[in-house]
N, C-alpha and C. Protein backbone atom coordinates (compact mmCIF):
# COMPACT_ATOMS: atom_id res chain seq x y z
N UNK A 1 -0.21 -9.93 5.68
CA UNK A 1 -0.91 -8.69 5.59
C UNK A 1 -1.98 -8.81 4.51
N UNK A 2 -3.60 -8.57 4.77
CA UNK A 2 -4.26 -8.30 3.74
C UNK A 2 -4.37 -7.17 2.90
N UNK A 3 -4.27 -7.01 1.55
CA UNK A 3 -4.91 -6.48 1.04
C UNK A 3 -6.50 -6.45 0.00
N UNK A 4 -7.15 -5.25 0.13
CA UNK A 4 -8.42 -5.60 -0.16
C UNK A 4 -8.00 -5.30 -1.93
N UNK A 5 -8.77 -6.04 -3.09
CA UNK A 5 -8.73 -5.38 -4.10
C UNK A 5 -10.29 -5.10 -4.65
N UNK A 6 -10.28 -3.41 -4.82
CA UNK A 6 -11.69 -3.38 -5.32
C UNK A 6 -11.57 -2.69 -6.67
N UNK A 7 -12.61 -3.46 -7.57
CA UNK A 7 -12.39 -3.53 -9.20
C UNK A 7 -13.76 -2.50 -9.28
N UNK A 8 -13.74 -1.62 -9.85
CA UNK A 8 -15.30 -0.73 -10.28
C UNK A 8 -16.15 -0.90 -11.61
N UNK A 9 -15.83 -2.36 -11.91
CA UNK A 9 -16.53 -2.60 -13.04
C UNK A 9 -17.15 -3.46 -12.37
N UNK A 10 -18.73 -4.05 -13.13
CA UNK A 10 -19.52 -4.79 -13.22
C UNK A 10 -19.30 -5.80 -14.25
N UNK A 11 -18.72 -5.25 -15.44
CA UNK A 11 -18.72 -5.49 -16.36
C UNK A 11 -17.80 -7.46 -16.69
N UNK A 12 -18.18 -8.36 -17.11
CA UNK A 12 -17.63 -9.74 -17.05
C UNK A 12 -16.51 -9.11 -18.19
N UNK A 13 -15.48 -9.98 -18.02
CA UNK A 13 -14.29 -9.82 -18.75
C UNK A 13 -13.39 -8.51 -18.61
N UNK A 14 -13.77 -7.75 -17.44
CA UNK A 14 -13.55 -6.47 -17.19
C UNK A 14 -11.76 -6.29 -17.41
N UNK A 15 -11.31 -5.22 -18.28
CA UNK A 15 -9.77 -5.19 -17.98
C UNK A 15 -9.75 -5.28 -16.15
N UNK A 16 -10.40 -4.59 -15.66
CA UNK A 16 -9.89 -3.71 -14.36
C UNK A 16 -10.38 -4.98 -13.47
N UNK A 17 -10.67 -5.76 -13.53
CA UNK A 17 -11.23 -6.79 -13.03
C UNK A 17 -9.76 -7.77 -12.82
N UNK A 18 -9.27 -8.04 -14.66
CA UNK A 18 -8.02 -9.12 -14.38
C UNK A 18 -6.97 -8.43 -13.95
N UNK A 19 -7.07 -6.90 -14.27
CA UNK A 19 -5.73 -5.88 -13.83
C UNK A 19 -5.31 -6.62 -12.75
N UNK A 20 -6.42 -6.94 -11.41
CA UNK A 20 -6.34 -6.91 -10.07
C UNK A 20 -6.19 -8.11 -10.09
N UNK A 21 -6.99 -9.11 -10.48
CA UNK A 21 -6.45 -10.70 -10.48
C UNK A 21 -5.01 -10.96 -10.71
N UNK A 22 -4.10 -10.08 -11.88
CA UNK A 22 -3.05 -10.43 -12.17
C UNK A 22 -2.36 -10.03 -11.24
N UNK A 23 -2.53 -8.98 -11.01
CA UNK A 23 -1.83 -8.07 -9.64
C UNK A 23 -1.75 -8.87 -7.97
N UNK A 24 -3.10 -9.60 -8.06
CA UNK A 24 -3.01 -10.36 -7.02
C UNK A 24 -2.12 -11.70 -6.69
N UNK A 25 -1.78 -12.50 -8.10
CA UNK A 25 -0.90 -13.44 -8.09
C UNK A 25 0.84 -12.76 -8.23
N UNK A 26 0.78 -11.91 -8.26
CA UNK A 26 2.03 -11.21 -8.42
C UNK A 26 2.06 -10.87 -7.06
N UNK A 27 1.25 -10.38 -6.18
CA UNK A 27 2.10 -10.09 -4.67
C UNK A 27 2.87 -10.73 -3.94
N UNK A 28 4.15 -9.76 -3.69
CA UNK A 28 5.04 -10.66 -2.82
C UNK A 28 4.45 -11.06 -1.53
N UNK A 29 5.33 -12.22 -1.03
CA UNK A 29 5.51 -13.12 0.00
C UNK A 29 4.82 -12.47 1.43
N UNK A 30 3.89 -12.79 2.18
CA UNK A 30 3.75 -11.89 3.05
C UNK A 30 2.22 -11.40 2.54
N UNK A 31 2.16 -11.19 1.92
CA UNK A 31 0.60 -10.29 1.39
C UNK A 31 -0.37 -11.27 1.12
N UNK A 32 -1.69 -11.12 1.59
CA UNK A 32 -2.65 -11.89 1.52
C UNK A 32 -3.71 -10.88 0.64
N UNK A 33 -3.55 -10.61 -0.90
CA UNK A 33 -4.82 -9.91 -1.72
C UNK A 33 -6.17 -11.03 -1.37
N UNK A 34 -6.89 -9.83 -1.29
CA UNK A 34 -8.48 -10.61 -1.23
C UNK A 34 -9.16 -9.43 -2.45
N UNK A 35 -9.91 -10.23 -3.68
CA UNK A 35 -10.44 -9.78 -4.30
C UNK A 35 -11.85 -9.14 -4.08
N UNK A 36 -12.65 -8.19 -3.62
CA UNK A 36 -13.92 -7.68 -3.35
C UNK A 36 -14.92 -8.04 -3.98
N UNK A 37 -16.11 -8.91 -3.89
CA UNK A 37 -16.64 -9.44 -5.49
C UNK A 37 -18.19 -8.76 -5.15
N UNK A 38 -18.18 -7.80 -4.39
CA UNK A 38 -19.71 -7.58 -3.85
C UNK A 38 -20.25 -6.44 -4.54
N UNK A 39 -19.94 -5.61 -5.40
CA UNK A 39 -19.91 -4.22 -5.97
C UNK A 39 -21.34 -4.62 -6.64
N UNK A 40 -21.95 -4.93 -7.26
CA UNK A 40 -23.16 -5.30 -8.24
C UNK A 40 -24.29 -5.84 -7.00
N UNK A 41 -23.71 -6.41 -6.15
CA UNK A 41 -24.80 -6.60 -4.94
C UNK A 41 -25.09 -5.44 -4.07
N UNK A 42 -24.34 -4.28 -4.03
CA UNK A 42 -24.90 -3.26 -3.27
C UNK A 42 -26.44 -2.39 -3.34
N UNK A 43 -27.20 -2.01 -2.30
CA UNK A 43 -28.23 -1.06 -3.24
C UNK A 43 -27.49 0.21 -3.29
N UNK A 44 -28.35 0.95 -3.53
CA UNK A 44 -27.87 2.68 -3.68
C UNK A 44 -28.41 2.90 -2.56
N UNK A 45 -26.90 3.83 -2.28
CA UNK A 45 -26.83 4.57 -1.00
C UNK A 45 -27.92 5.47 -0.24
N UNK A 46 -28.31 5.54 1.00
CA UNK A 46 -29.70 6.08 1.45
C UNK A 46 -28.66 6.48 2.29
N UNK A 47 -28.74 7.60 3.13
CA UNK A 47 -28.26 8.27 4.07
C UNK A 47 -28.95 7.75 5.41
N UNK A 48 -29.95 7.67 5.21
CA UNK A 48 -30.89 7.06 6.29
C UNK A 48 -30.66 5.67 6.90
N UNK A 49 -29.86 4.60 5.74
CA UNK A 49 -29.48 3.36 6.33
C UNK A 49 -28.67 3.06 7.06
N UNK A 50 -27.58 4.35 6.87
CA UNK A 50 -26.07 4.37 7.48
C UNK A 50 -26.17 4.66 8.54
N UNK A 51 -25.97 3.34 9.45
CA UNK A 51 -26.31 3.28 11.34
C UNK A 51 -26.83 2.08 11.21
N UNK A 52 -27.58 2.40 11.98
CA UNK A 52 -28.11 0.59 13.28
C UNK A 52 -28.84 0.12 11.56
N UNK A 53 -29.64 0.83 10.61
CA UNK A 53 -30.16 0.18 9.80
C UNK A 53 -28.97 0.00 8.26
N UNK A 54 -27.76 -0.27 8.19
CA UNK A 54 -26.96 -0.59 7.38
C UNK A 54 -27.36 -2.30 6.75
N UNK A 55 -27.52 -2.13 5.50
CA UNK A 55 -27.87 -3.20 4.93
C UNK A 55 -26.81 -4.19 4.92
N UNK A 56 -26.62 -5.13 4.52
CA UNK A 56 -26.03 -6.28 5.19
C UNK A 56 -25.10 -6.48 3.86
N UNK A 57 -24.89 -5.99 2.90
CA UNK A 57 -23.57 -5.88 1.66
C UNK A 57 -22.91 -4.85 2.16
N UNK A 58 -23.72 -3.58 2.73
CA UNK A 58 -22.89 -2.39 3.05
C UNK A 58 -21.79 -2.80 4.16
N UNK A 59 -22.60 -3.45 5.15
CA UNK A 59 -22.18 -3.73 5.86
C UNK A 59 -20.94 -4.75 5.90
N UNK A 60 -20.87 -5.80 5.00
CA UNK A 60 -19.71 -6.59 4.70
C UNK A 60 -18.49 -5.45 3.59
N UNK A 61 -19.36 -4.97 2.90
CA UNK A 61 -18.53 -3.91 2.49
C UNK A 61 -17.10 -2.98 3.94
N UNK A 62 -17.94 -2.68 5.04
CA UNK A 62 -17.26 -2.14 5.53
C UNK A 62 -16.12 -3.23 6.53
N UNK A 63 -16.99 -4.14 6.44
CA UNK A 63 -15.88 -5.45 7.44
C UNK A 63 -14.75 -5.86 6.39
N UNK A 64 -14.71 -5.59 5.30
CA UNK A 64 -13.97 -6.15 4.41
C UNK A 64 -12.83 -5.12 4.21
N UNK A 65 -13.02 -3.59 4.62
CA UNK A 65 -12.08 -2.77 4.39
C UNK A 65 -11.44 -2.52 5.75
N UNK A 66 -12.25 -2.56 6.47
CA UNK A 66 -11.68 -3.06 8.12
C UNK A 66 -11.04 -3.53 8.40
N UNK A 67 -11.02 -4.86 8.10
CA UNK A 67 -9.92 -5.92 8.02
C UNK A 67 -8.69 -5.82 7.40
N UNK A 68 -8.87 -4.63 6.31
CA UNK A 68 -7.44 -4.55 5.16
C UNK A 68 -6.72 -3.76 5.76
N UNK A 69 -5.15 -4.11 5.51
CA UNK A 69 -4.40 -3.69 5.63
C UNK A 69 -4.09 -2.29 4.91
N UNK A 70 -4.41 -2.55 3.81
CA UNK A 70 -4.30 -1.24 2.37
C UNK A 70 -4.96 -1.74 1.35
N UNK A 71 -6.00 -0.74 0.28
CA UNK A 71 -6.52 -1.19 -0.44
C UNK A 71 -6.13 -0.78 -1.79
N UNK A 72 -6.32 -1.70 -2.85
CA UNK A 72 -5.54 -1.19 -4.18
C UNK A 72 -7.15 -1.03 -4.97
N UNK A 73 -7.39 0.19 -5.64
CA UNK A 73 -8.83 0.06 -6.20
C UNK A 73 -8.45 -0.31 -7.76
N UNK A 74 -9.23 -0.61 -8.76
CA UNK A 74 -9.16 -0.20 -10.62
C UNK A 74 -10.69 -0.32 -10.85
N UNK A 75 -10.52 0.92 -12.06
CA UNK A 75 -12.36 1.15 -11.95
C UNK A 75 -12.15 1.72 -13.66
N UNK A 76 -12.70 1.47 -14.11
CA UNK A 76 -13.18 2.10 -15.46
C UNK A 76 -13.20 3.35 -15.42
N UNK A 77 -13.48 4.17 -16.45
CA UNK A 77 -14.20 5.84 -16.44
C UNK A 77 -15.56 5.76 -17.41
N UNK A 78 -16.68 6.58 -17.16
CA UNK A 78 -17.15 6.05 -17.76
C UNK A 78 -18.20 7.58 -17.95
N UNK A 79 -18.25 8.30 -19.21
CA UNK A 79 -18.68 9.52 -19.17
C UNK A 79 -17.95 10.63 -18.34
N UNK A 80 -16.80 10.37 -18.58
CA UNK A 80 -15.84 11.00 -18.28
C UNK A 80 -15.50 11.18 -16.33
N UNK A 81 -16.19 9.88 -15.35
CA UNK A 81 -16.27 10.10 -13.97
C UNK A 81 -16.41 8.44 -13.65
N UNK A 82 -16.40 8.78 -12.18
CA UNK A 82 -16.49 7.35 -12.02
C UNK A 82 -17.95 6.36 -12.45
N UNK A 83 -18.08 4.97 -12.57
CA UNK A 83 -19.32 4.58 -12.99
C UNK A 83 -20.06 4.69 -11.56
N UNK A 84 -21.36 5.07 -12.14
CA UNK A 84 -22.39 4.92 -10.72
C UNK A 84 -21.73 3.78 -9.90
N UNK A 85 -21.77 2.51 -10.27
CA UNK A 85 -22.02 1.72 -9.09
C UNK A 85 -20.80 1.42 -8.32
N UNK A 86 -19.57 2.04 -9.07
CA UNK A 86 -18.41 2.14 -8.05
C UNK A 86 -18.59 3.42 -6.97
N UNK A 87 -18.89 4.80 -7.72
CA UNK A 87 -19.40 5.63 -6.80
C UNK A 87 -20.17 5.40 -5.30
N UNK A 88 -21.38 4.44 -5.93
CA UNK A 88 -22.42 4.38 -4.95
C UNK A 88 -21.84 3.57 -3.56
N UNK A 89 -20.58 2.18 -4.21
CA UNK A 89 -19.59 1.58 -3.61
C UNK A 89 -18.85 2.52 -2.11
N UNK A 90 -17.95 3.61 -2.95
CA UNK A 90 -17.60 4.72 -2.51
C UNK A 90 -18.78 5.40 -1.12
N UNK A 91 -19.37 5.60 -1.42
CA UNK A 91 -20.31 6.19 -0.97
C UNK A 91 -20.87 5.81 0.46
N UNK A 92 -20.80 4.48 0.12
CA UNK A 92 -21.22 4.00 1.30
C UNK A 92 -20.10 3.65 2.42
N UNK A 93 -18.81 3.77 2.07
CA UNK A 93 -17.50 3.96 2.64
C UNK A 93 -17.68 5.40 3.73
N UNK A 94 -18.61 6.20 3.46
CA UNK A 94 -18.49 7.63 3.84
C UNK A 94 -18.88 7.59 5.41
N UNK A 95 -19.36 7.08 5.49
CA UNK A 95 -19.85 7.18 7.14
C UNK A 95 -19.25 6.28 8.23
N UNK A 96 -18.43 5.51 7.37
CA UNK A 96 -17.92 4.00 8.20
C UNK A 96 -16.50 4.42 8.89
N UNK A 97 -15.90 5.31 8.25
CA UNK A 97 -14.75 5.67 8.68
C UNK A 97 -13.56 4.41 8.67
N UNK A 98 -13.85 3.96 8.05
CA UNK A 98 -12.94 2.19 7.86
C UNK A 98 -11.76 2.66 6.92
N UNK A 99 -11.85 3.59 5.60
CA UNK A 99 -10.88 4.20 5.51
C UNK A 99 -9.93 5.55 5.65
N UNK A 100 -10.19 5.69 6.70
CA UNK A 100 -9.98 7.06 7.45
C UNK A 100 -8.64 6.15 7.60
N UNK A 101 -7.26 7.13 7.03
CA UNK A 101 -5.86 6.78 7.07
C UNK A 101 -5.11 5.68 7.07
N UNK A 102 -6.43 4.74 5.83
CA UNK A 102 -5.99 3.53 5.73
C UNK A 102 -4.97 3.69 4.44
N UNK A 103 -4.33 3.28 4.27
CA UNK A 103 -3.03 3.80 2.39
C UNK A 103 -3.82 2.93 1.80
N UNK A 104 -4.04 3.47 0.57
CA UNK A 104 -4.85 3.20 -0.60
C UNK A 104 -3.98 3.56 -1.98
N UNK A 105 -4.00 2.95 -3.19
CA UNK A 105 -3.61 3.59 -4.27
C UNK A 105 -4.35 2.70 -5.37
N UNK A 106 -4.16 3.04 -6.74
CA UNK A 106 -5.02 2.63 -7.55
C UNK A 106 -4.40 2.15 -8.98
N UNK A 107 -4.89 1.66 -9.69
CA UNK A 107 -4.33 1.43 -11.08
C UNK A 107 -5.25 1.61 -11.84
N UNK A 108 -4.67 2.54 -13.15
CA UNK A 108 -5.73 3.19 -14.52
C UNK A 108 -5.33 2.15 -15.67
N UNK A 109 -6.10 1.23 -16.06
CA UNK A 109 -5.46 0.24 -17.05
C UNK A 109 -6.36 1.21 -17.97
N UNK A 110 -6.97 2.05 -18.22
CA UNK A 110 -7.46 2.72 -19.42
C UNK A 110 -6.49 2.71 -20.47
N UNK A 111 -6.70 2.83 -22.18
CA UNK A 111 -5.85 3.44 -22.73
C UNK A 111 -5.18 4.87 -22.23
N UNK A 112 -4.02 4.84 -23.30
CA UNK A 112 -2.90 6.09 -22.63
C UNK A 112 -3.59 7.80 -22.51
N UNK A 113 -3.68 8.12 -21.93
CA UNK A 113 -4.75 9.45 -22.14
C UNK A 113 -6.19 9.30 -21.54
N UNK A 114 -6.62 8.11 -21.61
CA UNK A 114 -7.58 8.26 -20.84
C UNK A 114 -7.89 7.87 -19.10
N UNK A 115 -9.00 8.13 -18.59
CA UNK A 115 -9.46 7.53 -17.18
C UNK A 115 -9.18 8.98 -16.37
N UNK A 116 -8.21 9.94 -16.76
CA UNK A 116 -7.97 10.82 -15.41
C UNK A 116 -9.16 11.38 -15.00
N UNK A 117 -10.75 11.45 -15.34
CA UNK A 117 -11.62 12.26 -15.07
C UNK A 117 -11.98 11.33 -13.81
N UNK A 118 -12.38 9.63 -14.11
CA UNK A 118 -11.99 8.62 -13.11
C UNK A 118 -11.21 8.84 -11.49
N UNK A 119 -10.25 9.20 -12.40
CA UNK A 119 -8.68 8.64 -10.88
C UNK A 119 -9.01 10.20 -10.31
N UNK A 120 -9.23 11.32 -11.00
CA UNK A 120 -9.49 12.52 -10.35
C UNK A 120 -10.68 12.51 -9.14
N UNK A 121 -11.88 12.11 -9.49
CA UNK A 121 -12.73 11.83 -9.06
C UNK A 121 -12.71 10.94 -7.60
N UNK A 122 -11.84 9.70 -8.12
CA UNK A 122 -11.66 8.87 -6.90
C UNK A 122 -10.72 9.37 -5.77
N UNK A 123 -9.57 10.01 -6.32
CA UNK A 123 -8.67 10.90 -5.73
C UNK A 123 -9.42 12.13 -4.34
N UNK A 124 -10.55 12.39 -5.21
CA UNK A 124 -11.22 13.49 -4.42
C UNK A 124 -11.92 12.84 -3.74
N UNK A 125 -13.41 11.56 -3.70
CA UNK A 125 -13.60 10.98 -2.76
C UNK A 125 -12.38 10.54 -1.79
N UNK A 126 -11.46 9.76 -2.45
CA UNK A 126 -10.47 8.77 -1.07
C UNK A 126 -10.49 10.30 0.00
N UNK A 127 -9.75 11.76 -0.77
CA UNK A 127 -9.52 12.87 0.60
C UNK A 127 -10.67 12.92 0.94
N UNK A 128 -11.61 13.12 1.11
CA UNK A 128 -12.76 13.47 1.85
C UNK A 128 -13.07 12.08 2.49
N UNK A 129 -12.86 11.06 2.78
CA UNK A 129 -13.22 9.88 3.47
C UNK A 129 -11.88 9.49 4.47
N UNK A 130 -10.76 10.65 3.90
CA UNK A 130 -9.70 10.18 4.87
C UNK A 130 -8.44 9.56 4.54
N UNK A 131 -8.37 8.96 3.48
CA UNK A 131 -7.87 7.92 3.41
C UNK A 131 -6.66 8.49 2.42
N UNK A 132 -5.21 7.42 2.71
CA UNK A 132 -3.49 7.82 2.76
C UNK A 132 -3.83 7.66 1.26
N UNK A 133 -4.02 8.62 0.29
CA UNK A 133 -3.12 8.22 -0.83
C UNK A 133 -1.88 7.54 -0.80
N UNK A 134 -1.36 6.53 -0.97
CA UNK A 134 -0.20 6.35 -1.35
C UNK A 134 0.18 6.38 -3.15
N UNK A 135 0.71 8.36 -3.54
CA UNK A 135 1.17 8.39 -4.42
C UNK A 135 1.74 7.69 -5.50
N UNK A 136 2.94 7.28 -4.92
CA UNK A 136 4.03 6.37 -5.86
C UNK A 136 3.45 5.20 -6.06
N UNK A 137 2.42 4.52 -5.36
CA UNK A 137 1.94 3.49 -6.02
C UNK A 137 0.90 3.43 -6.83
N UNK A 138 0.12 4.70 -6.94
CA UNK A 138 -0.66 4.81 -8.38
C UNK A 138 -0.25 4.56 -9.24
N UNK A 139 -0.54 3.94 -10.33
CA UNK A 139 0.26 3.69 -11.53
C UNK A 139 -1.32 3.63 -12.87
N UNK A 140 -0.76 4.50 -14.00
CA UNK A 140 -0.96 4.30 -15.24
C UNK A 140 -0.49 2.81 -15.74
N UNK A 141 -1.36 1.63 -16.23
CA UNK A 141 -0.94 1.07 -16.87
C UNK A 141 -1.93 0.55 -17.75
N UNK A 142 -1.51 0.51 -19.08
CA UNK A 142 -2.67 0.52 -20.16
C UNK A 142 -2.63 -1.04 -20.57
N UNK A 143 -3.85 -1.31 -20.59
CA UNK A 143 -3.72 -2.81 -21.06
C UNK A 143 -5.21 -3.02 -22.30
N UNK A 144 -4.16 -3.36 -23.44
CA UNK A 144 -5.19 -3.52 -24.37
C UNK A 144 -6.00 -4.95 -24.57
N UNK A 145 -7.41 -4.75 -24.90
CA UNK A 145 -8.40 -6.12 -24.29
C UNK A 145 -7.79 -7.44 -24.81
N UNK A 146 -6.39 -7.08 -25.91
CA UNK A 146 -6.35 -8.35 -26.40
C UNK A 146 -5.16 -8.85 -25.58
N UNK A 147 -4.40 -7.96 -24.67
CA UNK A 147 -4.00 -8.80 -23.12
C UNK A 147 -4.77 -9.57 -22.16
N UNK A 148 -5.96 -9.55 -22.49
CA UNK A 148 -6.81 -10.30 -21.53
C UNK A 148 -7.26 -11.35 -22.10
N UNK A 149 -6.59 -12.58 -20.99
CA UNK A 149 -7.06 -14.10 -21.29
C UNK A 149 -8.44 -14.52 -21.09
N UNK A 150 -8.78 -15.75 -21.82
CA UNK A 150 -9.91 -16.09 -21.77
C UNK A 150 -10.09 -16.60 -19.71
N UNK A 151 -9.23 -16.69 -19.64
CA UNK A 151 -9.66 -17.27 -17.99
C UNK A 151 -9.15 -15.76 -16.68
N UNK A 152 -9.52 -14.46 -17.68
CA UNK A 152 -9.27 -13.26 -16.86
C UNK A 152 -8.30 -12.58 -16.44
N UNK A 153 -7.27 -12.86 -16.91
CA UNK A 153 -6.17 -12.27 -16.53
C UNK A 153 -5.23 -11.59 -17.78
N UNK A 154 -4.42 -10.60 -17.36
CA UNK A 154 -3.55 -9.89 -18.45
C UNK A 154 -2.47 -10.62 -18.10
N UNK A 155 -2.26 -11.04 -19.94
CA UNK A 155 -0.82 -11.45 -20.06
C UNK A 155 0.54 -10.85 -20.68
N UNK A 156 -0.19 -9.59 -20.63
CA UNK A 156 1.52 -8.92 -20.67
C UNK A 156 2.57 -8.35 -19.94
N UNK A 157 3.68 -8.80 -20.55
CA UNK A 157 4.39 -8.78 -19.28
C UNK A 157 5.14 -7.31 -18.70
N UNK A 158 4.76 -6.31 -19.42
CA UNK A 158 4.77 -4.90 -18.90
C UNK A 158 3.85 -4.80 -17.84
N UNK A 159 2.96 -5.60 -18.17
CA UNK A 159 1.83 -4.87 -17.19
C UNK A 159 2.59 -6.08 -16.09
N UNK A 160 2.80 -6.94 -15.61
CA UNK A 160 3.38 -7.55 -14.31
C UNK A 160 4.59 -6.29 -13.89
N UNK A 161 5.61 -6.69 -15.02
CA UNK A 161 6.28 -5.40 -13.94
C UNK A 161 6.01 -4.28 -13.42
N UNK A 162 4.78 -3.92 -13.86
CA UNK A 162 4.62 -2.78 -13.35
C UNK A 162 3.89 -3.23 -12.23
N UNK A 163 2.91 -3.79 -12.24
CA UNK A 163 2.39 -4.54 -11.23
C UNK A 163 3.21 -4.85 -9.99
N UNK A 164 4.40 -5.26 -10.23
CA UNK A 164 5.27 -5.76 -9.19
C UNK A 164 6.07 -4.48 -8.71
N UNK A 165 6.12 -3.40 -9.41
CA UNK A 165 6.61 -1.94 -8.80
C UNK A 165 5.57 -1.45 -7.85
N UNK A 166 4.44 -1.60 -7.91
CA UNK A 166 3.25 -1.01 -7.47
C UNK A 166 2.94 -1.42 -5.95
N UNK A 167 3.73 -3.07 -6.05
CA UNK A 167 3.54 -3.67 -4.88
C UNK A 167 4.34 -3.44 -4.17
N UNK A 168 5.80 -2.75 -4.31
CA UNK A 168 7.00 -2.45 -3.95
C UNK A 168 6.45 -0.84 -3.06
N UNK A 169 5.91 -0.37 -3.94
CA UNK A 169 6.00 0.80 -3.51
C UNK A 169 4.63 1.22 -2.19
N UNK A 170 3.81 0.40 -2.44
CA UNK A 170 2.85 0.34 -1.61
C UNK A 170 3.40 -0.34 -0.34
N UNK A 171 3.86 -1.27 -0.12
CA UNK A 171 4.70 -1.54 0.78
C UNK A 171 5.42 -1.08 1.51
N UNK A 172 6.23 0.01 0.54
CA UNK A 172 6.95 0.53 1.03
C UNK A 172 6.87 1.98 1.70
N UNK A 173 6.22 2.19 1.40
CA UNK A 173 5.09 3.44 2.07
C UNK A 173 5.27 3.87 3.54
N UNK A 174 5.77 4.49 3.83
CA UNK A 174 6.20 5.22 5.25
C UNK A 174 4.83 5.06 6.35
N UNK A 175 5.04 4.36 6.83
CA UNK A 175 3.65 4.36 7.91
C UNK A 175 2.73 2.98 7.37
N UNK A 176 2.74 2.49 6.05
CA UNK A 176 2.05 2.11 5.40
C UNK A 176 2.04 0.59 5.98
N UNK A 177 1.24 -0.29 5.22
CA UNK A 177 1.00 -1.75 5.44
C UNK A 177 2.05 -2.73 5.84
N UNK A 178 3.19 -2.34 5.50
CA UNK A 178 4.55 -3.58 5.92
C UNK A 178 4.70 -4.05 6.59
């Protein structure tokens, strides 16, 4: 089973970047994570492109969520909402209908208290595009930058187990990817 992972940072060394790398070597047996690496190659969304003239990132954008089984997102917050270019990401999801009742859930590696203006935000796009929250596999997990290795990944080991609950529960999801 694939899953897609899409990270909403641009940013190199991104927590939310290795969140998903770590998360990806942690999936059980059976799961094929594919990391999304196209977010910084998109343009901004034109209403006018969406159809026969869809630009050709948008467009792999939407073959890539097509193909997934369920997608796990992590995105920064950034002025208290999502960053433009995950939005604009988002955005172009809107017309494709690729996640129309696909299960989706997300991870907030923000510190403790922060990101909900973020996960609120994304929460409200995923309903309006369709797409299964899967609740129980959202997860808060805070990872401070000095968990993150020089070769991208978090090495603490709270954050795997939780990681490995996340995958449990997404899985396990009534209707969901299994």
């Amino acid at each position: 089973m694939r899953v897609l992972l899409i990270s909403g940072s641009t940013r190199n060394g991104s927590a939310n970047t290795a969140a998903l790398t770590t998360a990806a070597e942690l999936a059980p047996e059976g799961v094929t994570p594919v990391l999304y690496g196209g977010l910084a190659g998109l343009p901004a969304f034109n209403p006018d492109y969406d159809g026969d003239l869809l630009p050709p990132a948008a467009a792999e954008l939407r073959r890539e969520i097509a193909a997934a089984a369920a997608v796990l997102f992590c995105t920064p917050e950034y002025a208290g909402t999502l960053p433009g270019s995950f939005k604009n990401l988002l955005d172009w999801t809107v017309g494709g209908g690729e996640l129309y009742e696909k299960p989706v859930a997300w991870l907030n590696v923000a510190a403790p208290g922060r990101g909900a203006g973020a996960m609120a935000t994304l929460a409200s796009v995923l309903s309006y595009v369709g797409a299964t929250v899967v609740g129980s596999a959202c997860r808060d997990i805070p990872v401070p930058r000095t968990a993150i290795t020089p070769d991208g990944r978090v090495s603490d080991p709270r954050f795997a187990e939780a990681a490995v609950g996340l995958w449990h529960a997404l899985l396990a999801y009534p209707g969901g990817p299994s």
